[in-house]
C-alpha atoms as a PDB file:
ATOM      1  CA  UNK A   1      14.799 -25.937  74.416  1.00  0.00           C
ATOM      2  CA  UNK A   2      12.283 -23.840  73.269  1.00  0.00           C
ATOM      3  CA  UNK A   3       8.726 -23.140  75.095  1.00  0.00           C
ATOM      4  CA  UNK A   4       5.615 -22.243  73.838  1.00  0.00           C
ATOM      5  CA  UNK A   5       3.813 -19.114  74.853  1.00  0.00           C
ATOM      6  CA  UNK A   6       1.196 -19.105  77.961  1.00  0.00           C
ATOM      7  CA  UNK A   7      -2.428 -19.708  76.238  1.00  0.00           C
ATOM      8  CA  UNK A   8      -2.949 -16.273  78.179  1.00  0.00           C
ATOM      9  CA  UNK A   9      -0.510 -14.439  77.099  1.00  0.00           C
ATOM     10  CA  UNK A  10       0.998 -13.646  73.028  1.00  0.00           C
ATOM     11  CA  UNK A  11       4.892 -13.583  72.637  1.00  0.00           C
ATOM     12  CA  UNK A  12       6.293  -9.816  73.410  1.00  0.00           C
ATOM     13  CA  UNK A  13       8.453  -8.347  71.017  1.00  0.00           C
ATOM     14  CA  UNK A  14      10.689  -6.581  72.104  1.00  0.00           C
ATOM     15  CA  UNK A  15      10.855  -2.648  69.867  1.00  0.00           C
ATOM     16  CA  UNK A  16      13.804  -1.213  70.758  1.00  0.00           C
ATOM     17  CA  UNK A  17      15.055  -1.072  66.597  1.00  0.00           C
ATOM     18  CA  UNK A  18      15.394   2.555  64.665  1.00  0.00           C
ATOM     19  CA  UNK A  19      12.221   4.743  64.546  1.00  0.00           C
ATOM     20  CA  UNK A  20      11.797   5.563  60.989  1.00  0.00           C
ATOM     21  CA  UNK A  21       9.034   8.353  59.706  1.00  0.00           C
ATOM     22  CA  UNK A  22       6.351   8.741  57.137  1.00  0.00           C
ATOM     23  CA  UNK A  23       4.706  12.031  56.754  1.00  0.00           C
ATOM     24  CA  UNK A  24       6.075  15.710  58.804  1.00  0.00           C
ATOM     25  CA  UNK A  25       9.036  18.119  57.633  1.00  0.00           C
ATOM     26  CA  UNK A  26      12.031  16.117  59.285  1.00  0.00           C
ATOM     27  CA  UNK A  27      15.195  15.175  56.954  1.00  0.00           C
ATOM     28  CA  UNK A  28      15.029  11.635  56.003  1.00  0.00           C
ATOM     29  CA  UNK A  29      11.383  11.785  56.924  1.00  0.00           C
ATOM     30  CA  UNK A  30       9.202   9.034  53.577  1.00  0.00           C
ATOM     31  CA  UNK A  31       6.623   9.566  51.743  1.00  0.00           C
ATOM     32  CA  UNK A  32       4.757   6.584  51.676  1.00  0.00           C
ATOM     33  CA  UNK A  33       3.664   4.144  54.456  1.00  0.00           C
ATOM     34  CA  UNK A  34       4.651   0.864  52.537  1.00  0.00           C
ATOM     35  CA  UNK A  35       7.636   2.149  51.475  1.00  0.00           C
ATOM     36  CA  UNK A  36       8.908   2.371  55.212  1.00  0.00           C
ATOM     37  CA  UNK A  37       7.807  -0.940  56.643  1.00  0.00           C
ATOM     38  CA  UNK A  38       9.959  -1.797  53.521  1.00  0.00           C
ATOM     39  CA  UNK A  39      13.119  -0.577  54.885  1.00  0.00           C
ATOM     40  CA  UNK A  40      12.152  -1.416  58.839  1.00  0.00           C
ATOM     41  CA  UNK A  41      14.036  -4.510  60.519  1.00  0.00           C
ATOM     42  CA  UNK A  42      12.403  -6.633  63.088  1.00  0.00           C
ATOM     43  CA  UNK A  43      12.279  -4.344  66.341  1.00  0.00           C
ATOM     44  CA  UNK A  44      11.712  -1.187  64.586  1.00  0.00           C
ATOM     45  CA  UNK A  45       8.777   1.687  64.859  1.00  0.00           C
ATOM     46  CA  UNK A  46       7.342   3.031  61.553  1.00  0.00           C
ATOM     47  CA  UNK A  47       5.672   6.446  62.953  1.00  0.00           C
ATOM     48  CA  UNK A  48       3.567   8.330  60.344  1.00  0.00           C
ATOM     49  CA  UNK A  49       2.537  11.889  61.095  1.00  0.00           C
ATOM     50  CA  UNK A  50      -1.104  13.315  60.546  1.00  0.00           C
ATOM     51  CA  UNK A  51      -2.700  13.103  56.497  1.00  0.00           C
ATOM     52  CA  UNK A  52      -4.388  10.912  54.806  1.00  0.00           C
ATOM     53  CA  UNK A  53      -3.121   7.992  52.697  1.00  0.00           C
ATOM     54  CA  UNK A  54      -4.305   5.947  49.894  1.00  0.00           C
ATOM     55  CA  UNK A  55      -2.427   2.928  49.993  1.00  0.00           C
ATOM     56  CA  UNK A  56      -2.556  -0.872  50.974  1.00  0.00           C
ATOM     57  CA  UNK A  57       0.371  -1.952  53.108  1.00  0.00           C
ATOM     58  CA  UNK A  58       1.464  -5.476  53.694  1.00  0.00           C
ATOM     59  CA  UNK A  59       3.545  -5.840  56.899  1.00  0.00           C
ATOM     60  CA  UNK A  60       5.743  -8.672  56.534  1.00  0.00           C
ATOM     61  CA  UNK A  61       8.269  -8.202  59.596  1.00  0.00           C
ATOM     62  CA  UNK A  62       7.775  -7.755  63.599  1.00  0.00           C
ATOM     63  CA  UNK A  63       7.242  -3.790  63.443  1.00  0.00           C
ATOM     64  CA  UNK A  64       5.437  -1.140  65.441  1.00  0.00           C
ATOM     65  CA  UNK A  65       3.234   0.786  63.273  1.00  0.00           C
ATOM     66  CA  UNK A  66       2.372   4.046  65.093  1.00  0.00           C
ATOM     67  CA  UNK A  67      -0.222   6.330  63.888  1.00  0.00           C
ATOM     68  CA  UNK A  68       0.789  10.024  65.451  1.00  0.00           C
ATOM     69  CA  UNK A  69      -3.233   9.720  66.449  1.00  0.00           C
ATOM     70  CA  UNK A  70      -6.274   8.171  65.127  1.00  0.00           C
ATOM     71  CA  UNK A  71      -8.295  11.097  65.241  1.00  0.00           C
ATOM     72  CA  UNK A  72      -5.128  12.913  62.827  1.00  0.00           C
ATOM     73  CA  UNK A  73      -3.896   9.693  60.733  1.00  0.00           C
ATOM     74  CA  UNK A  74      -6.165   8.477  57.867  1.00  0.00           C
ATOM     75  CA  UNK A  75      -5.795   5.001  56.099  1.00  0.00           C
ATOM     76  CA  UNK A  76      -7.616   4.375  53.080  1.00  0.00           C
ATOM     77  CA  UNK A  77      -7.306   1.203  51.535  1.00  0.00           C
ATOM     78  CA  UNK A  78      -9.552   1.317  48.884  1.00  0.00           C
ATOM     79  CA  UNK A  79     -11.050  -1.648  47.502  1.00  0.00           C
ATOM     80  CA  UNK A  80      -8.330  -4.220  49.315  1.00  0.00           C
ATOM     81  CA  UNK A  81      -6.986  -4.808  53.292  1.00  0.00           C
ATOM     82  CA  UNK A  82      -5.580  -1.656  54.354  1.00  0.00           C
ATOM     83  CA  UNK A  83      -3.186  -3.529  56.085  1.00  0.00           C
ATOM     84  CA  UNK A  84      -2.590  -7.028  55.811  1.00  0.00           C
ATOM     85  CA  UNK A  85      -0.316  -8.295  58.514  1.00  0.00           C
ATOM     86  CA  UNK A  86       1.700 -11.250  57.807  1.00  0.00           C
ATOM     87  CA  UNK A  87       4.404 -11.699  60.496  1.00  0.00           C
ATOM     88  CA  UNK A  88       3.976 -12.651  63.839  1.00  0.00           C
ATOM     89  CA  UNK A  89       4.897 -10.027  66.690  1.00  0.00           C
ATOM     90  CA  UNK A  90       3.283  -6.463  65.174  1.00  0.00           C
ATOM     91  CA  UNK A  91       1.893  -3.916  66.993  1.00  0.00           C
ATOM     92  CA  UNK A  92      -0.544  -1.587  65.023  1.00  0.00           C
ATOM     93  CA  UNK A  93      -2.202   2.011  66.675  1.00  0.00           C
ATOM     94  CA  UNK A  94      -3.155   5.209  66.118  1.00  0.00           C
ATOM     95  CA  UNK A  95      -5.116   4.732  62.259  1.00  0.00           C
ATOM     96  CA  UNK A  96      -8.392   5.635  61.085  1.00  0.00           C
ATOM     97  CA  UNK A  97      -8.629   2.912  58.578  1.00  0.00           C
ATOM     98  CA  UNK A  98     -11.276   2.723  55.574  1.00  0.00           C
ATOM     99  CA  UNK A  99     -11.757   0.287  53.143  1.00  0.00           C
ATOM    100  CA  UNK A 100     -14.567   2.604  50.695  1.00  0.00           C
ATOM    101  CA  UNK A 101     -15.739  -0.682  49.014  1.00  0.00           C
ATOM    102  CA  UNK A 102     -14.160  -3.681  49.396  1.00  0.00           C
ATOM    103  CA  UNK A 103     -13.576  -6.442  46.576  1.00  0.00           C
ATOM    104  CA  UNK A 104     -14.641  -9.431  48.499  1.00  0.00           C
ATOM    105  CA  UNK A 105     -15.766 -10.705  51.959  1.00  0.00           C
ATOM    106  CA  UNK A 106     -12.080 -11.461  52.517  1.00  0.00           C
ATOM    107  CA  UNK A 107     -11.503  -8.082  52.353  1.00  0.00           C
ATOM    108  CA  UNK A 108     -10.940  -6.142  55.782  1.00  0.00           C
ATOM    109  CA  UNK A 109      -9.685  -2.775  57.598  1.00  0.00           C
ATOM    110  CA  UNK A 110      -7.105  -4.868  58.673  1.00  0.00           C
ATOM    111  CA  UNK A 111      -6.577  -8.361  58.095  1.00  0.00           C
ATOM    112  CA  UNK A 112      -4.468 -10.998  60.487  1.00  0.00           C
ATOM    113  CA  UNK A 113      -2.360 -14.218  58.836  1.00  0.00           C
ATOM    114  CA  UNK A 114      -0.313 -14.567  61.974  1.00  0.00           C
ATOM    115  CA  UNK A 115       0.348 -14.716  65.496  1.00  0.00           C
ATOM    116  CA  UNK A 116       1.295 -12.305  68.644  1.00  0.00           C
ATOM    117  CA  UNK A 117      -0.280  -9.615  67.574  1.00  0.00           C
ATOM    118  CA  UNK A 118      -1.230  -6.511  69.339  1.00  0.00           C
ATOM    119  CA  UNK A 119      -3.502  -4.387  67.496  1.00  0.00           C
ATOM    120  CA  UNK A 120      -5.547  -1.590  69.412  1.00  0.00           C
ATOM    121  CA  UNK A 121      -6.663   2.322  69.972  1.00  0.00           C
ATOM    122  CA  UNK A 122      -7.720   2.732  66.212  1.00  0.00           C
ATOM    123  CA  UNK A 123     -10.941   3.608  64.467  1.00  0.00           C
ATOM    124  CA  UNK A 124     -11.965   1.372  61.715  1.00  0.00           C
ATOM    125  CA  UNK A 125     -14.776   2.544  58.773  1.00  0.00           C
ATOM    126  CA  UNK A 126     -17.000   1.674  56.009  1.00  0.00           C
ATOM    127  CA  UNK A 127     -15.658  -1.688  55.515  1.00  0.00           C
ATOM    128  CA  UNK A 128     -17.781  -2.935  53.291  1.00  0.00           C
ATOM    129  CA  UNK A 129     -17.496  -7.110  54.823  1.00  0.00           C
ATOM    130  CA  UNK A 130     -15.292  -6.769  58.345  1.00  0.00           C
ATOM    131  CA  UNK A 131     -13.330  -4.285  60.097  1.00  0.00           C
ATOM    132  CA  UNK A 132     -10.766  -7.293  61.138  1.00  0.00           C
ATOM    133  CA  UNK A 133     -10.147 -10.853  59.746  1.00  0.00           C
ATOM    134  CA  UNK A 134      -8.048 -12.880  62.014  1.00  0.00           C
ATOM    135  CA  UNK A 135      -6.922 -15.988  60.007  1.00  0.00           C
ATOM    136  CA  UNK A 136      -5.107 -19.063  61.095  1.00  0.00           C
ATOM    137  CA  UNK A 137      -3.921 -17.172  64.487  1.00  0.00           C
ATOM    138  CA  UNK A 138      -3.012 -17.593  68.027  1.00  0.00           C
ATOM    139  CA  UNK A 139      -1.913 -15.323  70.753  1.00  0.00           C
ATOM    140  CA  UNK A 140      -3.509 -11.568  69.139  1.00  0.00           C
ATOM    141  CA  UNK A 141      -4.749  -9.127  71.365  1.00  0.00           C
ATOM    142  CA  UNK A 142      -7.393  -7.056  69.779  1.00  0.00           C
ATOM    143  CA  UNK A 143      -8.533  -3.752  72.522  1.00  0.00           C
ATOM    144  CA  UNK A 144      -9.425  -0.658  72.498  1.00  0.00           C
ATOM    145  CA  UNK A 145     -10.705  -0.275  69.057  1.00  0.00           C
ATOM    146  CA  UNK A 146     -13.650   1.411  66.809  1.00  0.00           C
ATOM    147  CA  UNK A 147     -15.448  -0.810  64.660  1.00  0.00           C
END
């Protein structure tokens, strides 16, 4: 039979996939940031080393994305979310996210279409409407961050 979560508490996840890497010298090391959550299966960590990039990721499975360090890794969505996350159980930490002028007010830094979320230590700027849009969720836990 299955149970529903504690009101206090989201659904853990557990990560204990592959670690795969965006950014720094290592063989088999990508380029790009949505290119890796591409490959990544439920469980794993997408780690991207210090830089900036200019993209707009969509994460669509339960993954850990895992800046190196927020003060290092830079996240520039550009007119859209920076990240949109749409499946339930991601962990996100360790941006600096900016969204330089965003298209709409449901434009965000990051924005939320699901559940069990745990999104925290990051530093989120110059969003034009909202640093986070949490839509149709349960169970996030939002901590720790720089709005």
């Amino acid at each position: 039979m299955s149970r529903s979560p504690s009101p206090d508490k989201p659904p853990e996840q557990p990560y204990n996939g592959t670690t795969l890497y965006v950014g720094g010298s290592g063989s088999g090391n990508h380029t790009h940031i949505q290119e890796t959550v591409n490959l990544a299966h439920d469980g794993d960590t997408v780690f991207v080393y210090g830089g900036e990039s200019h993209e707009n990721v969509v994460v669509a499975k339960a993954i850990r994305l895992v800046g190196a360090h927020k003060a290092e890794v830079f996240l520039n969505g550009g007119t859209r979310d920076a990240i949109k996350v749409l499946a339930n159980n991601v962990e996100i930490t360790g941006f600096t996210i900016d969204v330089e002028q965003a298209n709409s007010y449901n434009d965000a830094a990051i924005y939320v279409a699901s559940s069990g979320n745990h999104i925290h230590d990051n530093h989120l700027i110059k969003s034009e409407w909202y640093g986070i849009i949490i839509f149709n969720s349960s169970y996030n836990v939002i901590e720790n961050n720089s709005i």
